[in-house]
Protein backbone atom coordinates (compact mmCIF):
# COMPACT_ATOMS: atom_id res chain seq x y z
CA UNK A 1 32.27 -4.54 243.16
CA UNK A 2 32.94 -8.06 244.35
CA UNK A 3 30.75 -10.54 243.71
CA UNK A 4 30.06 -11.13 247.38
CA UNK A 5 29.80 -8.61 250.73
CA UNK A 6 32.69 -8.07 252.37
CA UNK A 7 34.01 -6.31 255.61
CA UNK A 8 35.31 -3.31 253.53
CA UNK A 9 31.30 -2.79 252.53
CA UNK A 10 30.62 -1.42 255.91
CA UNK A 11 33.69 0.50 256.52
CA UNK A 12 32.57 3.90 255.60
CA UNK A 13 34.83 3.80 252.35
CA UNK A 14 35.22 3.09 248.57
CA UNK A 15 33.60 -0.02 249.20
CA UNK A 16 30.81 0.86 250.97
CA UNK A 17 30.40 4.39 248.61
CA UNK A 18 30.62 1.90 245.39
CA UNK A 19 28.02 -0.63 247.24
CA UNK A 20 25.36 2.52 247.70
CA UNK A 21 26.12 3.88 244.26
CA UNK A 22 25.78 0.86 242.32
CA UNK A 23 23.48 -1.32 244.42
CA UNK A 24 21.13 0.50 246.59
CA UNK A 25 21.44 3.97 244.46
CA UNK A 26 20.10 2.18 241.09
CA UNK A 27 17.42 0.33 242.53
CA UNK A 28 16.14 2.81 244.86
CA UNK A 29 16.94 6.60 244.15
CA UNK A 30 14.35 8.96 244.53
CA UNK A 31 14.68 12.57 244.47
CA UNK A 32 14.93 12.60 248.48
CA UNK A 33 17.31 9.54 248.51
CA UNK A 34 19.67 11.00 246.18
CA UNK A 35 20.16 14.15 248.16
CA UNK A 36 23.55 11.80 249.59
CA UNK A 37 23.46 14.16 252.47
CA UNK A 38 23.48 12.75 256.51
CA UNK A 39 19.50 13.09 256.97
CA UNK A 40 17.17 13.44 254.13
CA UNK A 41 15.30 16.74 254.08
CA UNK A 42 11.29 17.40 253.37
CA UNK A 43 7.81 19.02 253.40
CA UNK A 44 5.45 17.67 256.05
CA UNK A 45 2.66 16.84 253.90
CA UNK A 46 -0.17 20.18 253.73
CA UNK A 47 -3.40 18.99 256.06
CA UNK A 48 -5.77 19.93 253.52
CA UNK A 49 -6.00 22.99 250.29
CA UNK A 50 -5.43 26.19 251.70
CA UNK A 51 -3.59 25.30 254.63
CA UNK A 52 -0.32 27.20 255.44
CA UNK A 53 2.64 25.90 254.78
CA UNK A 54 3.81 22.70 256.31
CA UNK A 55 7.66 22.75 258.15
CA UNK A 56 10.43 21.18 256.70
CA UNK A 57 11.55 17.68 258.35
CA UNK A 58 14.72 15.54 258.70
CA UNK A 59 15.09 12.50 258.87
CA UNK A 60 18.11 9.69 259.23
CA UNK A 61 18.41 6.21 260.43
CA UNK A 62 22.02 4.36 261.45
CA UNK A 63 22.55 0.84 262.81
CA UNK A 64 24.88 0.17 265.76
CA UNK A 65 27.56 -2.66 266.03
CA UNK A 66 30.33 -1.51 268.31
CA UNK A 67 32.18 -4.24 269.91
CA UNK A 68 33.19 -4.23 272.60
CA UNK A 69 29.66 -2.80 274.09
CA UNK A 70 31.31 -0.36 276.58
CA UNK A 71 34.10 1.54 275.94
CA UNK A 72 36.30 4.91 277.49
CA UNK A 73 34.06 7.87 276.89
CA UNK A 74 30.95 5.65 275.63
CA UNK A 75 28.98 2.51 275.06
CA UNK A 76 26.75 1.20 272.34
CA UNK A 77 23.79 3.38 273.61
CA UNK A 78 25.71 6.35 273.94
CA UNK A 79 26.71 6.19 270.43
CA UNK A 80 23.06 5.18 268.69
CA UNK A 81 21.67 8.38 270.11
CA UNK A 82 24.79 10.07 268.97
CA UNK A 83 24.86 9.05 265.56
CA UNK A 84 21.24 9.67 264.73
CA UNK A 85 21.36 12.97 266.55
CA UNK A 86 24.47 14.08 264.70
CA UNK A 87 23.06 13.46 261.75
CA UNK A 88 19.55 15.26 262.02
CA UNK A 89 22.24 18.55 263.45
CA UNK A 90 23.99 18.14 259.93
CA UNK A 91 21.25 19.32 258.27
CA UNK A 92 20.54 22.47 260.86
CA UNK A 93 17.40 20.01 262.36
CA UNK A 94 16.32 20.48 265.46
CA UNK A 95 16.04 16.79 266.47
CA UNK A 96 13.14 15.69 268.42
CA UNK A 97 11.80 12.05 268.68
CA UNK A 98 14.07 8.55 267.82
CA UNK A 99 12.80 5.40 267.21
CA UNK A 100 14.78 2.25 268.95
CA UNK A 101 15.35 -1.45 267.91
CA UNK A 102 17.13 -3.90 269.47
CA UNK A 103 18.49 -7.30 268.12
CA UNK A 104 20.08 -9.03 271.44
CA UNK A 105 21.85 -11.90 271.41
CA UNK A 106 21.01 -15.05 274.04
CA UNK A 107 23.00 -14.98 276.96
CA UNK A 108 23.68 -11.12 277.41
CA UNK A 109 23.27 -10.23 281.08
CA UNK A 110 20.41 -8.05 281.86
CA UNK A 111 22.38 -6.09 284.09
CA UNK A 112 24.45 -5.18 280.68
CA UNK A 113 21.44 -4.43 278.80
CA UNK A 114 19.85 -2.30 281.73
CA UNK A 115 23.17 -0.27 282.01
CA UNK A 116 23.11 0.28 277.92
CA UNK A 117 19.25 1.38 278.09
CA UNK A 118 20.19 3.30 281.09
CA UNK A 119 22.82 5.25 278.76
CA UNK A 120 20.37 5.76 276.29
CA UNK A 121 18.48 7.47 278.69
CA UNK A 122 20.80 10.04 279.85
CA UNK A 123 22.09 10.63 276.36
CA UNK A 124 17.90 11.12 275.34
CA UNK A 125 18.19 13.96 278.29
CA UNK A 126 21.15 15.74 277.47
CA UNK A 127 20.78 16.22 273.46
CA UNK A 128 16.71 16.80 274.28
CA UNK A 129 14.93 14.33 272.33
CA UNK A 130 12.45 11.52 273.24
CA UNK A 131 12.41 7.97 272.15
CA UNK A 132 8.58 7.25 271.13
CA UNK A 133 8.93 4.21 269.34
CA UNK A 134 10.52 0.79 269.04
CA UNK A 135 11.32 -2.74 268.77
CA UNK A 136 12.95 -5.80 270.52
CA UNK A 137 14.44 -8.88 268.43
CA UNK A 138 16.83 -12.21 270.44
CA UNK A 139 18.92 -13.70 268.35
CA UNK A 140 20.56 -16.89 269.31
CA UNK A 141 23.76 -17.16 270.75
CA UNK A 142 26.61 -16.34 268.58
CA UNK A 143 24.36 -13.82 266.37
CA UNK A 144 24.80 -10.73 267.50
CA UNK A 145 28.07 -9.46 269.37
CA UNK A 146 25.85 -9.22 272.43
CA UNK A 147 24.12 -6.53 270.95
CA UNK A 148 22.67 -4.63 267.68
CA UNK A 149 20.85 -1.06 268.12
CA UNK A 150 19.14 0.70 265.44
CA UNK A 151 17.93 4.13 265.72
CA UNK A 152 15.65 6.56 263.56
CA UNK A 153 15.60 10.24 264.29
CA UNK A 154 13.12 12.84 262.87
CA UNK A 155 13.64 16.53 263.32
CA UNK A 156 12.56 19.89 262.94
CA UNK A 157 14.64 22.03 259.99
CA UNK A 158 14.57 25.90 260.77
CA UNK A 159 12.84 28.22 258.49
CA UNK A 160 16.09 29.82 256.51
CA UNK A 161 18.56 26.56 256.70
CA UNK A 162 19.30 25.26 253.62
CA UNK A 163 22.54 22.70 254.28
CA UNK A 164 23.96 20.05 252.29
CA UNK A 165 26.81 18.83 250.06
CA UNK A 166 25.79 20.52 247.25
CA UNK A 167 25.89 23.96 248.67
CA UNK A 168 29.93 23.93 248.94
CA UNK A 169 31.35 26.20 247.13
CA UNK A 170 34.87 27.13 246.26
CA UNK A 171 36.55 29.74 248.69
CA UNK A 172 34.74 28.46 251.46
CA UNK A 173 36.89 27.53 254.70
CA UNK A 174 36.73 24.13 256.23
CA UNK A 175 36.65 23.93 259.99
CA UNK A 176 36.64 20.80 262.03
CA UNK A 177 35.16 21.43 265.44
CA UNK A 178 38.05 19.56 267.66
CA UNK A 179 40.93 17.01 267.68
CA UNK A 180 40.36 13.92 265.53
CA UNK A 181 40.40 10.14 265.92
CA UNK A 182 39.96 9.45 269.43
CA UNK A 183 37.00 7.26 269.38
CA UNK A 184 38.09 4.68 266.77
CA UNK A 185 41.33 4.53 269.09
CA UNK A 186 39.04 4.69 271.82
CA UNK A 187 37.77 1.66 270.50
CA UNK A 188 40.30 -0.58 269.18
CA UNK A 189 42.49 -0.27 272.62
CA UNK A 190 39.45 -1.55 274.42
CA UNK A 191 39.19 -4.26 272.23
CA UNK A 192 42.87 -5.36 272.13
CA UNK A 193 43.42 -4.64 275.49
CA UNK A 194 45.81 -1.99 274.67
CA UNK A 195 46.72 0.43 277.83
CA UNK A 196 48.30 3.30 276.92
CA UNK A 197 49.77 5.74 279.62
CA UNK A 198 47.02 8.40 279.08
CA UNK A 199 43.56 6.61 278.52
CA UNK A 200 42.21 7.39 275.29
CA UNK A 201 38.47 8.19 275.60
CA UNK A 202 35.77 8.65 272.76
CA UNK A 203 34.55 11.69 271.75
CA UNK A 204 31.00 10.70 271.32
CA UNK A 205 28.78 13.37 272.16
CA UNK A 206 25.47 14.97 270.49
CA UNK A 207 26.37 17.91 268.53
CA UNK A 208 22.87 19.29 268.17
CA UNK A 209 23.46 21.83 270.34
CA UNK A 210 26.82 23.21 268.87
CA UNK A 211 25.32 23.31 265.74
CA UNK A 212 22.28 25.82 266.62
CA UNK A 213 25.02 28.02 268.61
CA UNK A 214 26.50 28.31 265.25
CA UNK A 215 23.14 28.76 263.41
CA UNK A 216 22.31 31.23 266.00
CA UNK A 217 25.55 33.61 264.60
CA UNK A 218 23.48 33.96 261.24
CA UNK A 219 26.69 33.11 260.04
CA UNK A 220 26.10 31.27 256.13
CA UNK A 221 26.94 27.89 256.62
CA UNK A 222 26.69 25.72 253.31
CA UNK A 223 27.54 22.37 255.08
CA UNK A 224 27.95 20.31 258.30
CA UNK A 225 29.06 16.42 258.05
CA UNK A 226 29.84 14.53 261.07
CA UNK A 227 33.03 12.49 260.10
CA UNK A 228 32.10 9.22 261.35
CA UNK A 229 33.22 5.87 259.76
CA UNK A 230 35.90 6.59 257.55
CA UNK A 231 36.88 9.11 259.31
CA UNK A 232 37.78 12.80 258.08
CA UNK A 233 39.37 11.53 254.77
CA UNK A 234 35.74 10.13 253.89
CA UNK A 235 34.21 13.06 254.45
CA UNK A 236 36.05 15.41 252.98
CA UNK A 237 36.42 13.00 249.92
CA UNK A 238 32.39 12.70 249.97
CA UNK A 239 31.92 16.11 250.41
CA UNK A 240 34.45 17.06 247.56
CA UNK A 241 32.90 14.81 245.19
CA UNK A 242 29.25 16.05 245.92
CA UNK A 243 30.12 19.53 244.85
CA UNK A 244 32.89 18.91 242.53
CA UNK A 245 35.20 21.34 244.55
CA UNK A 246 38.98 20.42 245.27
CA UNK A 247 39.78 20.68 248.94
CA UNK A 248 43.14 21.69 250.14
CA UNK A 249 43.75 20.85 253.89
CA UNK A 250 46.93 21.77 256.12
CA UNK A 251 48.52 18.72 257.92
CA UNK A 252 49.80 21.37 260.61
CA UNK A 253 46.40 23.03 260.96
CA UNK A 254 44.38 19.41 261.75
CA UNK A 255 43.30 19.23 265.36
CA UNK A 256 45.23 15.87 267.05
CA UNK A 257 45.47 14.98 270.61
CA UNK A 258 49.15 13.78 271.49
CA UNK A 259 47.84 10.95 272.56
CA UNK A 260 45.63 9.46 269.30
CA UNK A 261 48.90 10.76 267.56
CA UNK A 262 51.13 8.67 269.68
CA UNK A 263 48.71 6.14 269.22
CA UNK A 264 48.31 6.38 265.57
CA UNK A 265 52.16 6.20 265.26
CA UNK A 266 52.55 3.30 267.06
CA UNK A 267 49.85 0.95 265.77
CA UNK A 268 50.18 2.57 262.15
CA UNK A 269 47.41 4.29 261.80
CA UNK A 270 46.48 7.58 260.01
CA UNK A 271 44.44 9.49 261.76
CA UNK A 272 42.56 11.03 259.09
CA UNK A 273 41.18 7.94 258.51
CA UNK A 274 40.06 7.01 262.03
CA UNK A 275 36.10 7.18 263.24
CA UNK A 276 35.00 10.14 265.46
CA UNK A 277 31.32 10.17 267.28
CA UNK A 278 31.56 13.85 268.61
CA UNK A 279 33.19 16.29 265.93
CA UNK A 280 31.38 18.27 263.02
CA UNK A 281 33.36 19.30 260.35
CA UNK A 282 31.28 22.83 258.67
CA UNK A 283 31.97 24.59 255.09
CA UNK A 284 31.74 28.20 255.44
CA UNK A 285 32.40 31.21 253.41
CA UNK A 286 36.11 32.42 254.30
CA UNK A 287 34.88 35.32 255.70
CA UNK A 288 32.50 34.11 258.54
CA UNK A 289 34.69 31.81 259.02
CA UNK A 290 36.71 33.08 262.50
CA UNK A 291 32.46 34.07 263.38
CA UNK A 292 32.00 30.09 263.35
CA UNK A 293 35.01 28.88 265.13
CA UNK A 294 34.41 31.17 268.08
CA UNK A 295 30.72 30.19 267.89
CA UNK A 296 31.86 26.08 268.05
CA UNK A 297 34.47 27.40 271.22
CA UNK A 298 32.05 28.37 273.34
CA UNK A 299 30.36 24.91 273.08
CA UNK A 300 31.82 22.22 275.87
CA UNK A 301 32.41 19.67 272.25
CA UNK A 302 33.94 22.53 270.73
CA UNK A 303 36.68 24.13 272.66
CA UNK A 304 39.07 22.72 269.48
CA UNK A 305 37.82 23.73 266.78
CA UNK A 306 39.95 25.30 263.86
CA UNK A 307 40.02 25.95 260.12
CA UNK A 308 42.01 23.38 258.64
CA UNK A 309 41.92 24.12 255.03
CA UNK A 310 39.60 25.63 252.07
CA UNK A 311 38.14 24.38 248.96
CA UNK A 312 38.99 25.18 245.20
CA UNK A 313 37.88 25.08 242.01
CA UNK A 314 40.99 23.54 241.10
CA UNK A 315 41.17 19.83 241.04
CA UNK A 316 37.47 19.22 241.57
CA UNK A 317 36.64 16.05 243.41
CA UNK A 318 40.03 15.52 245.31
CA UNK A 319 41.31 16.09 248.22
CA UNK A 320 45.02 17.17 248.76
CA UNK A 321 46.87 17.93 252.10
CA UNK A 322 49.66 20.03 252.44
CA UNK A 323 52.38 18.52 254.90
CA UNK A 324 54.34 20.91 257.30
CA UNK A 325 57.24 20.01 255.03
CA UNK A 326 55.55 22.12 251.75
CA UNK A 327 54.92 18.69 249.65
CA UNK A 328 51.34 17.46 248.80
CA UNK A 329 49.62 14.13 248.97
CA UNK A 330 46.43 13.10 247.78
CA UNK A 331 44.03 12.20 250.44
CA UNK A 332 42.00 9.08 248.77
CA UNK A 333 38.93 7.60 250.05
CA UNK A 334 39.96 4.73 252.39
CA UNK A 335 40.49 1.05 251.01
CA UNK A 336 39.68 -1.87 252.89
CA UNK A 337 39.02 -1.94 256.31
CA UNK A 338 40.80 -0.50 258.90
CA UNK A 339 38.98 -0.24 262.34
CA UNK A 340 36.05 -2.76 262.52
CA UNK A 341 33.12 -2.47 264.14
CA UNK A 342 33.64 1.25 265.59
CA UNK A 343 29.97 2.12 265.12
């Protein structure tokens, strides 16, 4: 690691994966910590000897720094309910209550803050969860980008579901639930002021609800990730090294709108390595596979979906994609920092 923080620490790659495994890993791992999956799975705590057994709870928390604060498709409240709810659905939770802090900077117009908390609101509604808790913070001018958001989800985790990292095993098909990259590009062409001749919007959207639909197949699912910062190359590289499977991925099978490709090409970009806020990438035993996809289809967020590769006991730990051409490349973790501030 470098001897100081840098941007690349909080772009969702090497950096960042070195700075939690050497840092924040040593000094803090705990059996619950080290699970390395999205939301941290556990026993509510028995009431007393003899008392039946307690459910299983999630739990996750994410910090928000999107700049610009609004965007196509989203805005910094949008997304901190997102995230948090995402990542209680990766582990099969029911999510259910978020906490929410906010660090605002002078100067930001209420009528900015009222339309953010406003978002919040109507994202709270649709993905069915409550915020019960919170906290407010200024910051003096200059501080802040406007505005931080932190939230903390907790959720309920089915009797039966058992996700996570670890649970991948080789032969199982990997399925992304629709086309990739659009919010990072979402994103960036707000910020630059980039107008392209179809808009680009995010994708942000709680999953929690495509995720039980898939659940409610009794289809075996060993994993869900949402592929977030870093994009799909992170996750598949995270996922990979978790349960020391290779993954093989088809360039000609990965979901891509024309316009994040056109996009992509332009700015020079790989889209693999671009932030989404609304798609869920799932690990599934080949042969429920097709079961799944249909299941994410008949979700609004999931009309895209497809299988886009498998994994392999060959070349644990990587990640290689197969080009339309027949070559192979290796699909690293990302270096540096591409997109910042996305999320």
């Amino acid at each position: 690691m470098n001897d100081r923080i840098i941007l690349a620490h909080g772009s969702g790659g090497r950096a960042t994966h070195q700075l939690v495994e050497e840092l924040f890993y040593r000094h803090l791992g705990n059996e619950l910590l080290l699970q390395r999956n999205d939301a941290a799975v556990f026993p509510a705590p028995r009431t007393g000897p003899g008392a039946p057994a307690a459910p299983r709870l999630a739990m996750t928390t994410d910090s928000f720094v999107v700049r610009p604060l609004f965007f196509r498709g989203g805005d910094i409240g949008r997304l901190a309910v997102c995230g948090t709810v995402n990542d209680l659905a990766t582990s099969g939770a029911t999510p259910l209550y978020l906490s929410l802090a906010l660090i605002i900077e002078e100067g930001l117009r209420i009528a900015e803050l009222e339309r953010v908390v406003a978002s919040i609101a109507a994202a709270c509604q649709e993905a069915g969860v409550k915020i019960i808790t919170g906290d407010t913070k200024v910051v003096a001018r200059g501080q802040a980008d406007g505005l931080y958001i932190n939230t903390t989800g907790i959720g309920l985790v089915p009797e039966g579901v058992d996700l996570g990292g670890e649970k991948v095993r080789p032969g199982d098909a990997v399925i992304v639930s629709g086309p990739i990259g659009e919010h990072g590009i979402a994103v960036l062409s707000e910020r630059e002021g980039i107008a392209w001749e179809t808009p680009i919007r995010s994708d942000c959207a709680p999953l929690n609800g495509l995720v039980a639909q898939v659940l409610a197949t009794g289809a075996e699912v060993h994993c869900f990730r949402d592929p977030t910062r870093g994009g799909l190359a992170s996750t598949l590289n995270e996922v990979a090294a978790q349960a020391q499977v290779g993954v093989v991925i088809y360039e000609e099978a990965i979901p891509l709108s024309p316009q994040v490709r056109g996009a992509c090409d332009m700015l020079g970009f790989d889209p693999l390595y671009v932030a989404n806020e609304g798609k869920m990438v799932a690990f599934v035993p080949r042969q429920r596979a097709g079961e799944v996809v249909q299941a994410m289809q008949k979700d609004k967020y999931g009309k895209g979906a497809k299988i886009i590769g498998e994994t392999t006991a060959q070349h644990p730990g990587l990640v290689v994609v197969r080009t339309a051409v027949g070559g192979e490349r290796i699909l690293d973790m990302p270096e540096g920092e591409l997109l910042p501030r996305i999320c």
